[in-house]
N, C-alpha and C. Protein backbone atom coordinates (compact mmCIF):
# COMPACT_ATOMS: atom_id res chain seq x y z
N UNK A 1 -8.50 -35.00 17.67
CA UNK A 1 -8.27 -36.14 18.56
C UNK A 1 -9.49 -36.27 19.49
N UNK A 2 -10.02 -37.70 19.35
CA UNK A 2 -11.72 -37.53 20.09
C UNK A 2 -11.12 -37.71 21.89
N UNK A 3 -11.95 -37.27 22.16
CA UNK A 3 -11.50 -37.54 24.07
C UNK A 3 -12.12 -38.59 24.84
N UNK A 4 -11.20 -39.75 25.08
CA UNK A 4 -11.68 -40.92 25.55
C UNK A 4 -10.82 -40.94 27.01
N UNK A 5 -11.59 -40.15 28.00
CA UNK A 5 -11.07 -40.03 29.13
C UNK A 5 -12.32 -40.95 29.83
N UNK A 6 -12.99 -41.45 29.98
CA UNK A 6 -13.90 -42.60 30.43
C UNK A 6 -13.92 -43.63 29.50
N UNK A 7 -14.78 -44.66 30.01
CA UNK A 7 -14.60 -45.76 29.47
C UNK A 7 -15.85 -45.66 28.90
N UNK A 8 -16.59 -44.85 29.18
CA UNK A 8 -18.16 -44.78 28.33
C UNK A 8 -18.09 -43.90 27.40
N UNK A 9 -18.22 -44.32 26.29
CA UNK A 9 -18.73 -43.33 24.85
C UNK A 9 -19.47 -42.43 24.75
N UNK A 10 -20.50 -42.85 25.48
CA UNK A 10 -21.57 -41.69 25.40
C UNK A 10 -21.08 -40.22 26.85
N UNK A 11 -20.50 -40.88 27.55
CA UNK A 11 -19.92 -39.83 28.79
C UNK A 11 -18.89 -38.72 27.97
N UNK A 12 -18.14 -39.40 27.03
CA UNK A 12 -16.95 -38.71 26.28
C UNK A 12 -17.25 -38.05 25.13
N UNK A 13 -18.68 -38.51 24.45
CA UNK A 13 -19.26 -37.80 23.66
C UNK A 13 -19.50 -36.75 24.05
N UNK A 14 -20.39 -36.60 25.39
CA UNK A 14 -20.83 -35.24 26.28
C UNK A 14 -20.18 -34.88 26.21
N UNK A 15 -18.36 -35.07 27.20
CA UNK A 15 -17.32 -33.95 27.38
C UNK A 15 -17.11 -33.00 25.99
N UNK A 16 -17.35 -34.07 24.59
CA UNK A 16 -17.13 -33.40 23.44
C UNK A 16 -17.58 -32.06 23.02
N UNK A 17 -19.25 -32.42 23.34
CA UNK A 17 -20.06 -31.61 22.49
C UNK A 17 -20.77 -30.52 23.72
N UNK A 18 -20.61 -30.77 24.81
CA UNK A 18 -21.29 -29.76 25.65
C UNK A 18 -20.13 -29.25 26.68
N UNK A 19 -19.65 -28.00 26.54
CA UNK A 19 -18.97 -27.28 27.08
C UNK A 19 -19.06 -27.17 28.74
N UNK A 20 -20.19 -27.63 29.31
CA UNK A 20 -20.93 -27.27 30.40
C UNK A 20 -19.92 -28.39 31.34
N UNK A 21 -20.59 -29.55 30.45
CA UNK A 21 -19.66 -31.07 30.84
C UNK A 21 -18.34 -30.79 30.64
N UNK A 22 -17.93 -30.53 30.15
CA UNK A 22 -16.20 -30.26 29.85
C UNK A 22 -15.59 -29.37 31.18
N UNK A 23 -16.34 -28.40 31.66
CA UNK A 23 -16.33 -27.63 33.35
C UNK A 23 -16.42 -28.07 34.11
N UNK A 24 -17.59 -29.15 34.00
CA UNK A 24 -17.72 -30.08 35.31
C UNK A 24 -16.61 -30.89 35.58
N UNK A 25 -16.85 -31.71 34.62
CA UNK A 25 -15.40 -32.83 34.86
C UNK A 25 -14.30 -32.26 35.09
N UNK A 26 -14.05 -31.17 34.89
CA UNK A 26 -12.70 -30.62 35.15
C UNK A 26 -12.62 -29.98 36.65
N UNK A 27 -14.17 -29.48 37.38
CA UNK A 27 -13.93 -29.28 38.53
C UNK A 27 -14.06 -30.62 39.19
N UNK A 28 -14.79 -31.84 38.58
CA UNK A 28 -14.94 -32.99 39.59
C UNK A 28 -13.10 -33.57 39.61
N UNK A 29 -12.50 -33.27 38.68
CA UNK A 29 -10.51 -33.89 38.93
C UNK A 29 -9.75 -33.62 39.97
N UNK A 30 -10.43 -33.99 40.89
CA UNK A 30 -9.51 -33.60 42.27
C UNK A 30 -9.59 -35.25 43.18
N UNK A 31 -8.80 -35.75 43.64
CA UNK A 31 -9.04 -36.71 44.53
C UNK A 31 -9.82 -37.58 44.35
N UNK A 32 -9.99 -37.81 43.07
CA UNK A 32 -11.01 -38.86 42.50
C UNK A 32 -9.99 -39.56 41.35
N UNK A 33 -10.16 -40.59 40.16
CA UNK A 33 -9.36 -41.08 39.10
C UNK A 33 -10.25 -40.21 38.44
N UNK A 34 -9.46 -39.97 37.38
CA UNK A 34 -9.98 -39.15 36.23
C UNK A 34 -10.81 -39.38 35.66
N UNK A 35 -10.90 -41.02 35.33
CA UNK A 35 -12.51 -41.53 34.54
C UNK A 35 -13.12 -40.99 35.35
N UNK A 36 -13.20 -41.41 37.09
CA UNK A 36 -14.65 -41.13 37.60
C UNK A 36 -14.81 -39.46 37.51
N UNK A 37 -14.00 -38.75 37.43
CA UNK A 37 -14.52 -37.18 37.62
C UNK A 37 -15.07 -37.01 36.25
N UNK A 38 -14.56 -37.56 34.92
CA UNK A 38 -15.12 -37.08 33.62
C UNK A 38 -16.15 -37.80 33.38
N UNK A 39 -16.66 -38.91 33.70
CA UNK A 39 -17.43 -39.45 34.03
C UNK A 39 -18.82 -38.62 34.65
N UNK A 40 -18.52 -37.97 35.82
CA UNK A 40 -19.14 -36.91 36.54
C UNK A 40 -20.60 -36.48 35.92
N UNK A 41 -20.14 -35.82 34.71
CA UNK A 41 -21.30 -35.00 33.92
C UNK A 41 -22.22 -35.71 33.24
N UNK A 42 -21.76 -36.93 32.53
CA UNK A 42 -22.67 -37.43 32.28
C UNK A 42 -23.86 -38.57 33.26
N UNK A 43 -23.22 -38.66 34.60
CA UNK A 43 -24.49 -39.53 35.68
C UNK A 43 -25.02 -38.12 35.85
N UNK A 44 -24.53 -37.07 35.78
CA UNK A 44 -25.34 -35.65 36.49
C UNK A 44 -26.59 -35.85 35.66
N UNK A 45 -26.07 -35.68 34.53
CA UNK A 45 -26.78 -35.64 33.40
C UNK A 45 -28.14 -36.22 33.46
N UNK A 46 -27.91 -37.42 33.55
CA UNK A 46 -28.85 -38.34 33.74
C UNK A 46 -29.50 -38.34 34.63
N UNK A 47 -29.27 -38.28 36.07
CA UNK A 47 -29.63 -38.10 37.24
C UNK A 47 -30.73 -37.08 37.12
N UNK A 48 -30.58 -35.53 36.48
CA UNK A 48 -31.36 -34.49 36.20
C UNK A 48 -32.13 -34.45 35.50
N UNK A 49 -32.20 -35.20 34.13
CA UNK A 49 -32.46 -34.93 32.99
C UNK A 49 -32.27 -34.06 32.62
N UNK A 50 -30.50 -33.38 32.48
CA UNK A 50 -30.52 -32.31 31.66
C UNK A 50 -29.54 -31.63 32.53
N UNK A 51 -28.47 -31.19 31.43
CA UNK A 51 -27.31 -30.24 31.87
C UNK A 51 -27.49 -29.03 31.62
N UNK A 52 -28.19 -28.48 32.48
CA UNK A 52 -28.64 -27.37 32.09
C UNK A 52 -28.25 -26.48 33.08
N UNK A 53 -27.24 -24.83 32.92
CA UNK A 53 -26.59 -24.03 33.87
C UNK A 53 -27.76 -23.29 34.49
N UNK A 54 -28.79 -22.63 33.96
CA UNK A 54 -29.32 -22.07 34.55
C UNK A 54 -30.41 -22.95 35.74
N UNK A 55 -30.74 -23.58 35.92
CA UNK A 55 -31.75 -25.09 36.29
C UNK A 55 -30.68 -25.58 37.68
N UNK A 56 -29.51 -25.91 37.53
CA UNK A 56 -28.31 -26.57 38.12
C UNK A 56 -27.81 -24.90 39.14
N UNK A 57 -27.91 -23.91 39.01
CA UNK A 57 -27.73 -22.51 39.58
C UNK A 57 -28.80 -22.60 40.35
N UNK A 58 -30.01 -22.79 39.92
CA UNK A 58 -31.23 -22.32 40.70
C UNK A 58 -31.56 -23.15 41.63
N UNK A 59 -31.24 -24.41 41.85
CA UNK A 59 -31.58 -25.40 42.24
C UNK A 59 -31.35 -25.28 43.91
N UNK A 60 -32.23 -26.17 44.97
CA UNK A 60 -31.52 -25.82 45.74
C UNK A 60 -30.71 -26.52 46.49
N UNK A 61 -30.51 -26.18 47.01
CA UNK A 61 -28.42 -26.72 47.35
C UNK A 61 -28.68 -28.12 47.85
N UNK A 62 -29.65 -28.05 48.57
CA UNK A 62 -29.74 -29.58 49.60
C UNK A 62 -30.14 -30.80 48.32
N UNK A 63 -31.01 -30.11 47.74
CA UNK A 63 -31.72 -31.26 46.64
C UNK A 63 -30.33 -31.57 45.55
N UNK A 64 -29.81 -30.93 45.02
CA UNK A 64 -28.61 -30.80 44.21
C UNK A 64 -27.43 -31.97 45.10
N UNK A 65 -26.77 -31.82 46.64
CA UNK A 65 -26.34 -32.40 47.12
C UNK A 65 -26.62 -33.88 47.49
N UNK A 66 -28.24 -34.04 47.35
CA UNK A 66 -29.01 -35.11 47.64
C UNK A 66 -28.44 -36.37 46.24
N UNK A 67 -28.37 -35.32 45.00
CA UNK A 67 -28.04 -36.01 43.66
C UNK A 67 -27.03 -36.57 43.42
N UNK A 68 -26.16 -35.85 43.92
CA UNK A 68 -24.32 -36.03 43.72
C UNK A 68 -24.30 -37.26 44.97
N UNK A 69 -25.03 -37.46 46.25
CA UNK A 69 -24.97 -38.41 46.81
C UNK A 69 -25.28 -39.83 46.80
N UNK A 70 -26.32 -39.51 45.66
CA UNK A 70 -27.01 -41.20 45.22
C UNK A 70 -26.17 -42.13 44.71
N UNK A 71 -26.03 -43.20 45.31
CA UNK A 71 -25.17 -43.80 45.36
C UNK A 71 -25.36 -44.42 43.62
N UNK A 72 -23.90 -44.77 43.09
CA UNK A 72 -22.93 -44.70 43.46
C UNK A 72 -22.54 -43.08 43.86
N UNK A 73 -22.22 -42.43 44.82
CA UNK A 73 -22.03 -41.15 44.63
C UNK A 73 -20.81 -40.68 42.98
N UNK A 74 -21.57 -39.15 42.92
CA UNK A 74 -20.77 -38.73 42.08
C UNK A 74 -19.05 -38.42 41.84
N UNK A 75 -18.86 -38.56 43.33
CA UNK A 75 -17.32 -37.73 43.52
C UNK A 75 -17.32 -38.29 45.43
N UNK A 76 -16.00 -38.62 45.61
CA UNK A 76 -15.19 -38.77 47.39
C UNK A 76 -15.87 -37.60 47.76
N UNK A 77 -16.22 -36.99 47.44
CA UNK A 77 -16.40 -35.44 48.61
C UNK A 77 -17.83 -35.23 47.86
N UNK A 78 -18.93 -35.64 47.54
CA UNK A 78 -20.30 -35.37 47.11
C UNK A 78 -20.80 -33.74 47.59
N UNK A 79 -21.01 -33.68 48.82
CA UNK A 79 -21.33 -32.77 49.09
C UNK A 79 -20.50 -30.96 48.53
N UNK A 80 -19.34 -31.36 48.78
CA UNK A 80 -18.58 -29.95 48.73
C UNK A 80 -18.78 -29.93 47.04
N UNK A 81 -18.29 -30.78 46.30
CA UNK A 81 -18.47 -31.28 45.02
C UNK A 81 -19.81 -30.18 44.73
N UNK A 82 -20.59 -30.64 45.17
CA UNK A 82 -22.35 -30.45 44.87
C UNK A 82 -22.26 -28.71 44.88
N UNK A 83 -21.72 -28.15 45.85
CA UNK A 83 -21.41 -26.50 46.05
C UNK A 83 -20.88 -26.38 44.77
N UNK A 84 -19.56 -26.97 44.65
CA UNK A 84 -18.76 -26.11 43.65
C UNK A 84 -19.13 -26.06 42.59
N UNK A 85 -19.75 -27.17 42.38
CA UNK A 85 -20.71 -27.71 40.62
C UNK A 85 -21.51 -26.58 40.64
N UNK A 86 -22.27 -26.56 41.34
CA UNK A 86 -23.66 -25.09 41.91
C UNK A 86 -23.24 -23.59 41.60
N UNK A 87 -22.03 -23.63 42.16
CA UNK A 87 -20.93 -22.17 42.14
C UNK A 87 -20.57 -21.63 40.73
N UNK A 88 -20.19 -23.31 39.78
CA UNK A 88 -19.65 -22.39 39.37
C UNK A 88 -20.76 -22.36 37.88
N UNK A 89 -21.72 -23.29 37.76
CA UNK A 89 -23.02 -23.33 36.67
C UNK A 89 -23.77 -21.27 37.61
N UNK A 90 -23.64 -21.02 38.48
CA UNK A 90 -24.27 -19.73 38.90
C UNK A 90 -23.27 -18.65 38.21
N UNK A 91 -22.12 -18.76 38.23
CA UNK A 91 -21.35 -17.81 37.35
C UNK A 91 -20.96 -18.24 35.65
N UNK A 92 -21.43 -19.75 35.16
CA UNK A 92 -21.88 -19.65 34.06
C UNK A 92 -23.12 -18.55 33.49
N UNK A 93 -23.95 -18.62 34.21
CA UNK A 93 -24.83 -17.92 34.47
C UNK A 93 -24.87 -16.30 34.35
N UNK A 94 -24.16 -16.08 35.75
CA UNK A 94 -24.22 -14.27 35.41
C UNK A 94 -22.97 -13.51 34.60
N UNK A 95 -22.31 -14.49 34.40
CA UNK A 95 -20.94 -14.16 34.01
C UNK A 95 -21.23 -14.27 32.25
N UNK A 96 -21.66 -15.35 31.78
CA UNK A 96 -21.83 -15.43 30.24
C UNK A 96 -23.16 -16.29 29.96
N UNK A 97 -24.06 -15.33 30.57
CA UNK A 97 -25.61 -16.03 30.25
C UNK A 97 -25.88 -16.99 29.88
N UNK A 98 -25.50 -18.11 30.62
CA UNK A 98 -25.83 -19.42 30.83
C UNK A 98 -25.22 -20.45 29.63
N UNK A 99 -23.99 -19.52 28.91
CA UNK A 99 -23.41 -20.10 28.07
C UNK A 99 -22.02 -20.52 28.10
N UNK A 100 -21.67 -21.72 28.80
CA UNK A 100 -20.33 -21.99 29.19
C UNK A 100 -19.24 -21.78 28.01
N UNK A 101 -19.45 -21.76 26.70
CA UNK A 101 -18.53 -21.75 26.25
C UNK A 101 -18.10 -20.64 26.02
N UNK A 102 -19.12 -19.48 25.95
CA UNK A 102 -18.57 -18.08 26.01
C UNK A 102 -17.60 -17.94 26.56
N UNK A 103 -17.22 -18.66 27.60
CA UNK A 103 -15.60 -18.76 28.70
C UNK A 103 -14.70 -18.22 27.35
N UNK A 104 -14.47 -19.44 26.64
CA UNK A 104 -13.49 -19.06 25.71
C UNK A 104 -13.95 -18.54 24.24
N UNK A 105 -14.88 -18.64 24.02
CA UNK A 105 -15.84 -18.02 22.66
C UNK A 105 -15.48 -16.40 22.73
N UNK A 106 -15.37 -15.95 23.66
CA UNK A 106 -15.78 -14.44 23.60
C UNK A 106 -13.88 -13.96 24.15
N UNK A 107 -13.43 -15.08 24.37
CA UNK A 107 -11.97 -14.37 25.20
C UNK A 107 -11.20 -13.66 23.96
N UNK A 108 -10.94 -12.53 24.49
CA UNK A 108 -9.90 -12.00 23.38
C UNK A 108 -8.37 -12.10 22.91
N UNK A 109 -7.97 -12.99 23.61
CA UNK A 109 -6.76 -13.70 23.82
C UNK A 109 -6.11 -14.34 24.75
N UNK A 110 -5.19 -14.57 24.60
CA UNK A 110 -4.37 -15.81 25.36
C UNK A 110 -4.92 -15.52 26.60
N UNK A 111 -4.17 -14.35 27.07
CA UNK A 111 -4.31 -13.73 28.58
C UNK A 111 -5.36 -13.41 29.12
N UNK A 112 -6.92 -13.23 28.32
CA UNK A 112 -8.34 -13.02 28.74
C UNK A 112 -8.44 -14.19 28.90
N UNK A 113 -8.37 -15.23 27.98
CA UNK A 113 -8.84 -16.78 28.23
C UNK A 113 -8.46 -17.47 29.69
N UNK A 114 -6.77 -17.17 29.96
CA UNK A 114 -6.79 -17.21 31.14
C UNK A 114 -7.67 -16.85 32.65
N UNK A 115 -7.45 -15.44 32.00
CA UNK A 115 -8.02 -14.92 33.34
C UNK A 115 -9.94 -15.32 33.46
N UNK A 116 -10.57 -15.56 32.32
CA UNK A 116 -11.52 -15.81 32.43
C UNK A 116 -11.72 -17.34 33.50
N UNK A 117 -10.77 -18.35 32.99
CA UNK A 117 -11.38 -19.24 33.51
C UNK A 117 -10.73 -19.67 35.04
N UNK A 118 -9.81 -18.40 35.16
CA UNK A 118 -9.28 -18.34 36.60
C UNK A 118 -9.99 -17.96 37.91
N UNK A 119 -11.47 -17.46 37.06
CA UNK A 119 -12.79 -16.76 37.37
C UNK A 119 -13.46 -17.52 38.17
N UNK A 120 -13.58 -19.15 37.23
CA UNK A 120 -14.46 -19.71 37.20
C UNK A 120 -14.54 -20.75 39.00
N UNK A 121 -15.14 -20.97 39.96
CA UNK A 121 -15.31 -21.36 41.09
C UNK A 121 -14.53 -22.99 40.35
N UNK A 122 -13.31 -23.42 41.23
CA UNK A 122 -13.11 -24.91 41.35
C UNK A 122 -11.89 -24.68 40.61
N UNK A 123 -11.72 -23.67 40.04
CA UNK A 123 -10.08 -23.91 38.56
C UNK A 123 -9.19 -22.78 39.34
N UNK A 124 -8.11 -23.56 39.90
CA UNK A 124 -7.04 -23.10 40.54
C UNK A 124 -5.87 -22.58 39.12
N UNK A 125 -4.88 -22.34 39.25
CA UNK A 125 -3.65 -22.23 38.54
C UNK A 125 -3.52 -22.84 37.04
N UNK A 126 -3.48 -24.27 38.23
CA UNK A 126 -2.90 -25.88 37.36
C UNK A 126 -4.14 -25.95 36.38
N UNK A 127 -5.29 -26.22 37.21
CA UNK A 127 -6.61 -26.33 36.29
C UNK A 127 -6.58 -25.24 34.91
N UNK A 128 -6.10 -24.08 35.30
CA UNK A 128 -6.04 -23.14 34.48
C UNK A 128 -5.42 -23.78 33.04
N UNK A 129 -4.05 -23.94 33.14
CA UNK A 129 -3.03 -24.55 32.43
C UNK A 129 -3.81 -25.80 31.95
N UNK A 130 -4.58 -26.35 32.26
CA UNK A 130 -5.21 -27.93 31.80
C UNK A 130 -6.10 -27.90 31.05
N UNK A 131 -7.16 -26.95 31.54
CA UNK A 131 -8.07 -26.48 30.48
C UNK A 131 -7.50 -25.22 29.00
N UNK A 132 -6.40 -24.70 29.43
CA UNK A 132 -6.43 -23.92 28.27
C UNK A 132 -5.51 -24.85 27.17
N UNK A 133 -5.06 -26.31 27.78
CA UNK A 133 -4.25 -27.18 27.05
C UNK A 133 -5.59 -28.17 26.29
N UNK A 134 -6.55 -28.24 26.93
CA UNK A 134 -7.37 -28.96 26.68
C UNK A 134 -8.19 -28.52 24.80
N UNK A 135 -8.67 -27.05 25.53
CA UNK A 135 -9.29 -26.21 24.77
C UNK A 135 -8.54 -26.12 23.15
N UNK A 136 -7.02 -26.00 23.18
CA UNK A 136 -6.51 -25.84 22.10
C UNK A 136 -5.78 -27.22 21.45
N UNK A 137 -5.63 -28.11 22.42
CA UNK A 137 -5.47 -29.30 21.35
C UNK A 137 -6.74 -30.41 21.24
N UNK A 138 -7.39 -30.03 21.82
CA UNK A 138 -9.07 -30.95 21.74
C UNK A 138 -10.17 -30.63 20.87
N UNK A 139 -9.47 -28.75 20.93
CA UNK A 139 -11.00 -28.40 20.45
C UNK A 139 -10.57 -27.00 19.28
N UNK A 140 -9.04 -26.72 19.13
CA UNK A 140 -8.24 -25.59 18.29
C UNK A 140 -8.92 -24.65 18.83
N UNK A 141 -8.92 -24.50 20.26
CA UNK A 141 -9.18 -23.03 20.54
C UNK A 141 -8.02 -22.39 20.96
N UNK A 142 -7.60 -21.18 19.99
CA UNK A 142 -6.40 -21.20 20.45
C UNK A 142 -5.87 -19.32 20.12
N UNK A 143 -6.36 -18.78 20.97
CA UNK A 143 -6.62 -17.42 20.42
C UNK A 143 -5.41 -17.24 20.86
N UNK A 144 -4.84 -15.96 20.43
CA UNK A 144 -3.29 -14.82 20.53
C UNK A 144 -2.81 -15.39 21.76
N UNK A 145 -1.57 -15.89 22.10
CA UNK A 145 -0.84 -16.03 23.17
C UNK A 145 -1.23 -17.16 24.45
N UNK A 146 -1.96 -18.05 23.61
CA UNK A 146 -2.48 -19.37 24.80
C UNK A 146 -1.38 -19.90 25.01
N UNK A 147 -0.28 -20.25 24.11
CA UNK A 147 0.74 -21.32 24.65
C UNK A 147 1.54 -21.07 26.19
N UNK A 148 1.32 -19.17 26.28
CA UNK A 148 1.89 -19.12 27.69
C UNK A 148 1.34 -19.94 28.90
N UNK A 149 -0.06 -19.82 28.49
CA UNK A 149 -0.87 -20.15 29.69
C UNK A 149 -1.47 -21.60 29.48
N UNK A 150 -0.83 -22.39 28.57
CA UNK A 150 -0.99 -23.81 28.66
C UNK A 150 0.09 -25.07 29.62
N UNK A 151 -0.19 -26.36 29.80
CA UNK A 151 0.40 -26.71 30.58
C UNK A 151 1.61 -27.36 30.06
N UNK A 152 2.64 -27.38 30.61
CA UNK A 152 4.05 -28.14 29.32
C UNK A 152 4.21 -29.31 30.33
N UNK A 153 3.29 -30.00 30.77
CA UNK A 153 3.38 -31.27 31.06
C UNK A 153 2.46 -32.42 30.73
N UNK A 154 2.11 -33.38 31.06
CA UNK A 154 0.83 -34.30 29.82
C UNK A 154 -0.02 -34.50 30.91
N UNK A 155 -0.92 -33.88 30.45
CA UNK A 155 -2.32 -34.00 31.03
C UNK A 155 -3.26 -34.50 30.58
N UNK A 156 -4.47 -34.35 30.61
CA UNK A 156 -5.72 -35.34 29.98
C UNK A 156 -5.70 -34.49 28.24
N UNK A 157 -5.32 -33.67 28.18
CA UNK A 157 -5.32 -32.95 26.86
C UNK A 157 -4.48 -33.65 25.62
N UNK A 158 -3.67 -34.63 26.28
CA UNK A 158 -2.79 -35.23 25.76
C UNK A 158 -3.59 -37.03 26.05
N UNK A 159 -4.87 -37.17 26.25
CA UNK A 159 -4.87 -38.48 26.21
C UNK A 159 -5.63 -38.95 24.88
N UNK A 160 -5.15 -40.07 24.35
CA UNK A 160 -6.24 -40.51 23.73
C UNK A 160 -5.93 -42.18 23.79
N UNK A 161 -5.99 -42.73 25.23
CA UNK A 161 -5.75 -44.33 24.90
C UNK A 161 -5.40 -44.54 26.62
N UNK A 162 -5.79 -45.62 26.89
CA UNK A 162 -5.12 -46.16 28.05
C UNK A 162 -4.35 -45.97 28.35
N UNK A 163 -2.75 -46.17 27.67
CA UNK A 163 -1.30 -46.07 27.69
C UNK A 163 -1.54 -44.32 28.46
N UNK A 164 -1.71 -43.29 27.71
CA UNK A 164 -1.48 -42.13 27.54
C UNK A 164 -2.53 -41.49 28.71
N UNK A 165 -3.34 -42.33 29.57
CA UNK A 165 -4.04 -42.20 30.30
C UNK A 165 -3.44 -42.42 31.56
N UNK A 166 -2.78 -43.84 31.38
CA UNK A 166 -1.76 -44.28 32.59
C UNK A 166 -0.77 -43.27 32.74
N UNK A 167 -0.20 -42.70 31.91
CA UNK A 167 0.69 -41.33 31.58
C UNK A 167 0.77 -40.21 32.49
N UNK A 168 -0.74 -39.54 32.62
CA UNK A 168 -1.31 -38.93 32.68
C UNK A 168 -0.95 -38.95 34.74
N UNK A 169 -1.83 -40.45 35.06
CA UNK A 169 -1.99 -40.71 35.73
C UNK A 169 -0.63 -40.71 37.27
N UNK A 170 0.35 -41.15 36.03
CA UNK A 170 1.96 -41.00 36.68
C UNK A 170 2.43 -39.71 36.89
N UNK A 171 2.13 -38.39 35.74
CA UNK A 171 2.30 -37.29 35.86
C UNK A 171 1.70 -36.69 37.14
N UNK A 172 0.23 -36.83 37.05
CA UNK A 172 -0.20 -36.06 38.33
C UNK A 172 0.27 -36.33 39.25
N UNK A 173 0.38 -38.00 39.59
CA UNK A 173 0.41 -38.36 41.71
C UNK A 173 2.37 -37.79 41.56
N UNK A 174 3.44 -37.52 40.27
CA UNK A 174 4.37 -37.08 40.92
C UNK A 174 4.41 -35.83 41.26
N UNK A 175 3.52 -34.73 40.66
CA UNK A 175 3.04 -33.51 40.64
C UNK A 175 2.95 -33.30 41.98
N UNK A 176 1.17 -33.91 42.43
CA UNK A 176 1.13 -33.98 43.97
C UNK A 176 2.32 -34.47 45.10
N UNK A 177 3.42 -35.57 44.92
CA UNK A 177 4.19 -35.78 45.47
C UNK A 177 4.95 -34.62 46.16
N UNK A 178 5.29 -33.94 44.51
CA UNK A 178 6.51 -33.02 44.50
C UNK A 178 5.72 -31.91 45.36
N UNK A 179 4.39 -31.39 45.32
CA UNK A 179 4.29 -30.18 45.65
C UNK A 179 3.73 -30.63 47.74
N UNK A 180 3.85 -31.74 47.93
CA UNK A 180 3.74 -31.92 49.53
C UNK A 180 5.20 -31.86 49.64
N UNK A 181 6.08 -32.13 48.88
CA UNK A 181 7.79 -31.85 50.31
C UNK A 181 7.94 -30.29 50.07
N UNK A 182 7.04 -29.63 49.07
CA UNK A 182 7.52 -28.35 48.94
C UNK A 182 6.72 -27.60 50.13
């Protein structure tokens, strides 16, 4: 199932084929619409010439923040955004030598995959559950015991269309609803 979470082809191509982008956008999904956070990686992209973890780690913070700010900015919160993007391409980095997909390439099962990307700077719980839903119906990554640690509600892992986007869209803000009276 191809992933048409933006409205640009070539943005959704990226999420496809570069693992790096597939991290980003998933830390830019906070307080933004989902196109614009998946969206995210590929203006980075461009903006840099080049998604590159080790380059995006080294960089320094102000110039990196300067990027995510050019208007249109990248994300409501550019700046903090700009850290966490920074944070967590630096533990792409020392964590699996500058190879994001090692996240789940190298996990030895369900419960490493988890904990690996529970690791990762920006992926809370939920994120956890989203990406390991993502990973195995987007991409059949799906080593010993993922279904525990996937999400049993419809997330972007489950989009492929407007309809299923709007879906998506209804799921989260009741998500957030539910978890402010709690």
């Amino acid at each position: 199932m191809p992933i048409v979470w933006t409205e640009d082809p070539e943005a959704n191509r990226l999420l496809e084929t570069d693992p790096l982008a597939l991290l980003i956008g998933l830390v830019l999904d906070q307080q933004v619409k989902m196109e614009k956070a998946f969206s995210g990686p590929y203006v980075l992209k461009q903006r840099l010439g080049h998604l590159d973890a080790r380059k995006i780690a080294a960089m320094d913070p102000d110039k990196l923040g300067a990027v995510f700010r050019e208007r249109p900015a990248l994300h409501r919160f550019p700046g903090s955004m700009a850290q966490r993007v920074q944070a967590l391409c630096q533990t792409v980095v020392t964590e699996y030598g500058g190879d994001a997909a090692a996240v789940w390439t190298q996990a030895r099962d369900g419960d490493d995959l988890a904990v690996r990307i529970k690791k990762l700077p920006g992926f809370g719980d939920m994120k956890v559950k989203i990406l390991v839903s993502v990973l195995a119906k987007k991409f059949g990554v799906k080593p010993a015991g993922w279904e525990k640690h996937a999400a049993n509600w419809h997330t972007v892992a489950d989009v492929d269309s407007e309809a299923t986007m709007a879906e998506a869209r209804v799921v989260k803000r009741e998500m957030k609803a539910k978890a402010k009276q709690t």
